[in-house]
C-alpha atoms as a PDB file:
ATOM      1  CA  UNK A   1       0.000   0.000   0.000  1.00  0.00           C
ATOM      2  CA  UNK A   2       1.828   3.176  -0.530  1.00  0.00           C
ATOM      3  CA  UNK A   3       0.473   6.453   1.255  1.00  0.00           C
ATOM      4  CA  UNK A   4       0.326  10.122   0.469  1.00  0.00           C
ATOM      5  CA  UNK A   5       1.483  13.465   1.959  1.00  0.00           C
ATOM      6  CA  UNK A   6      -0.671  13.478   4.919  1.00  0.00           C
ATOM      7  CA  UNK A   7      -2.198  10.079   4.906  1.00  0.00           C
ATOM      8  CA  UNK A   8      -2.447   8.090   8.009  1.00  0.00           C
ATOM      9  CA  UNK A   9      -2.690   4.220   8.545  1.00  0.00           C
ATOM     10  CA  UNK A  10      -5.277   3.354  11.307  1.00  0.00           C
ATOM     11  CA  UNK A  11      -6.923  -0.041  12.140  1.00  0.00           C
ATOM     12  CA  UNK A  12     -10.188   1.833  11.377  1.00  0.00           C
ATOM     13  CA  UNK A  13     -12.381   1.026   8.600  1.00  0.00           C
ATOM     14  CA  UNK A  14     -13.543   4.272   7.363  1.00  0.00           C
ATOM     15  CA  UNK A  15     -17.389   4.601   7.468  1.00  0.00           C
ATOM     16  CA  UNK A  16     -17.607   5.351   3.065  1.00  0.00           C
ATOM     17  CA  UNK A  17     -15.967   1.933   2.312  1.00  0.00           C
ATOM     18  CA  UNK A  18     -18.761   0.132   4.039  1.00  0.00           C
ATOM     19  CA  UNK A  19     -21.588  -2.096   1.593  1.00  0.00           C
ATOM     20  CA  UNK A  20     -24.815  -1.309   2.280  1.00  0.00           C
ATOM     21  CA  UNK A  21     -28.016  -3.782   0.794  1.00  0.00           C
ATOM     22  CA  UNK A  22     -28.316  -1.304  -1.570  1.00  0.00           C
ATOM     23  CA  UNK A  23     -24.754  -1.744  -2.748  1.00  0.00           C
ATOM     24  CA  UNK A  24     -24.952  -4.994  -3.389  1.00  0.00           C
ATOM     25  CA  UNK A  25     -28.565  -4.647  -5.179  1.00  0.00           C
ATOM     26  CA  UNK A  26     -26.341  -2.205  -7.660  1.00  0.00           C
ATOM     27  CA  UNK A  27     -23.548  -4.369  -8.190  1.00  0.00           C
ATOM     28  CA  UNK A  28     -26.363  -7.660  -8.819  1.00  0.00           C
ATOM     29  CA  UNK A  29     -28.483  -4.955 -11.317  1.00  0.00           C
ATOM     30  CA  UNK A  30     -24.822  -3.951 -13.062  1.00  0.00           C
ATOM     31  CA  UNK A  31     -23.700  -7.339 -13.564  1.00  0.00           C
ATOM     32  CA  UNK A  32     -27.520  -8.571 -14.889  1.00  0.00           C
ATOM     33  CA  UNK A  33     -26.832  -5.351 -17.717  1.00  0.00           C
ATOM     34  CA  UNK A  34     -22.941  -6.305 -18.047  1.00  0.00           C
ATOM     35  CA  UNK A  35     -24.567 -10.408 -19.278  1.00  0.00           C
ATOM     36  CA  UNK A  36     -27.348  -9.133 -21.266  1.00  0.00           C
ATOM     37  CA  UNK A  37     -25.005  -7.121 -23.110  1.00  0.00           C
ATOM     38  CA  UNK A  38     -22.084  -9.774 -23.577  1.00  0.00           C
ATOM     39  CA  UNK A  39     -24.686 -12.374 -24.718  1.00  0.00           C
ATOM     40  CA  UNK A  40     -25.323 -16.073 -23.851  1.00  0.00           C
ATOM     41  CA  UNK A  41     -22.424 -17.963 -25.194  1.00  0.00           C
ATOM     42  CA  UNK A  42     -19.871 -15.329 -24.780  1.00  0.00           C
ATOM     43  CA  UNK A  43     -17.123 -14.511 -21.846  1.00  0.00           C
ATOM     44  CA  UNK A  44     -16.664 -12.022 -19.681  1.00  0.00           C
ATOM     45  CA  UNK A  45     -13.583 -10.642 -18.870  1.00  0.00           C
ATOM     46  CA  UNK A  46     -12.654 -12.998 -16.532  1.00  0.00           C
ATOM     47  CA  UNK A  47     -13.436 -16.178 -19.107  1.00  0.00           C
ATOM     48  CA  UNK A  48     -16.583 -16.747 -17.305  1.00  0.00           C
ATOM     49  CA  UNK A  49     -19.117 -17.937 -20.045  1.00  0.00           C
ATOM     50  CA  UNK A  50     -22.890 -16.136 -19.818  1.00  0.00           C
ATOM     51  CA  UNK A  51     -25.400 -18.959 -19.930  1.00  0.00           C
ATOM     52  CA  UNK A  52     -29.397 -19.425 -18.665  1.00  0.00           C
ATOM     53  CA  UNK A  53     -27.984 -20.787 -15.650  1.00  0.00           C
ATOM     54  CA  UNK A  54     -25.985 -18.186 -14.477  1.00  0.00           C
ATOM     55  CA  UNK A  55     -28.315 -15.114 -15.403  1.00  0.00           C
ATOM     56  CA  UNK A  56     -31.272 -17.365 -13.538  1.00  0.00           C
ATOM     57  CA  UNK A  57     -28.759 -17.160 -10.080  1.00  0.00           C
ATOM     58  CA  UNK A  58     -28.011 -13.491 -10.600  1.00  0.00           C
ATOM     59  CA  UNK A  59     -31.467 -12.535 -10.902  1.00  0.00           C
ATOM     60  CA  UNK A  60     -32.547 -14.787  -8.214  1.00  0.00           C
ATOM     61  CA  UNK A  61     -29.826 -13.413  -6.039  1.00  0.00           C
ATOM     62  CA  UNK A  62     -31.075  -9.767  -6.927  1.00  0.00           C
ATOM     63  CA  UNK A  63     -34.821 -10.569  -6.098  1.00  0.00           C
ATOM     64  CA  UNK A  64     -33.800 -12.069  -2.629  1.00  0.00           C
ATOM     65  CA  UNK A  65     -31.707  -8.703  -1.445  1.00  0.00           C
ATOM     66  CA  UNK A  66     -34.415  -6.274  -3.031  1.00  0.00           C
ATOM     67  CA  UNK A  67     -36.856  -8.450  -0.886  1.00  0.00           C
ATOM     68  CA  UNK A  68     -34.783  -8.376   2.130  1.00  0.00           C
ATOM     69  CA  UNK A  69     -34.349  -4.930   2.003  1.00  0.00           C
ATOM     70  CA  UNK A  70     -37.850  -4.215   1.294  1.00  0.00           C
ATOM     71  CA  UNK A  71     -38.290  -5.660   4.666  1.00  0.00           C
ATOM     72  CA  UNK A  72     -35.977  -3.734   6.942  1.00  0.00           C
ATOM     73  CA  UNK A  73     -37.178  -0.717   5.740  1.00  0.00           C
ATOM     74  CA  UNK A  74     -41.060  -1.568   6.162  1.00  0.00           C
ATOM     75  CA  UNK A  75     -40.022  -2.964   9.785  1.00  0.00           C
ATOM     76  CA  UNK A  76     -37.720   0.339  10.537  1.00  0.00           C
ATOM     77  CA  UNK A  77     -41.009   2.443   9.811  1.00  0.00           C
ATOM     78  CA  UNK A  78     -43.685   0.295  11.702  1.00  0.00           C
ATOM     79  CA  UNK A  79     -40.249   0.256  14.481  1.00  0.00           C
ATOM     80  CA  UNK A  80     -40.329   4.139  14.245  1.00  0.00           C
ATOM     81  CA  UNK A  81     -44.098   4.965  13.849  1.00  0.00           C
ATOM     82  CA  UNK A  82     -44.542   2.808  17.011  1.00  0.00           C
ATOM     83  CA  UNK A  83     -46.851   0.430  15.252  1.00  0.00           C
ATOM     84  CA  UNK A  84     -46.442  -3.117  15.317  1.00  0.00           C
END
């Protein structure tokens, strides 16, 4: 790791590096667009082929955290409203 003028090394993890549910929702919606677009058949950068298979885990991956999330944030406003 090489630092900069006026950088610091602490065993901190700064607060902007941490994933949020939304994060990973992004990065499952970006890599559904990123197969679409390279096609079934073809290889991603990393020589992974695109097939059926592997689009039908990503999007069932995606649907589970957008459903997950979906339910934190109902029970943080039935948690905050008082209302159970």
């Amino acid at each position: 790791m090489q630092l900069n003028k006026g950088d610091t090394m602490t065993d901190e993890t700064p607060s902007r590096s941490r994933t949020t549910i939304s994060d990973i929702i992004y990065f499952y919606k970006q890599q559904m667009t990123r197969f679409y677009r390279i096609g079934i058949g073809n290889k991603t950068e990393f020589n992974t082929v695109v097939t059926d298979r592997l689009l039908d885990a990503t999007l069932r991956r995606l649907q589970e955290l957008q459903s997950k999330r979906d339910t934190l944030i109902h029970k943080a406003k039935v948690s905050r409203n008082g209302v159970k």
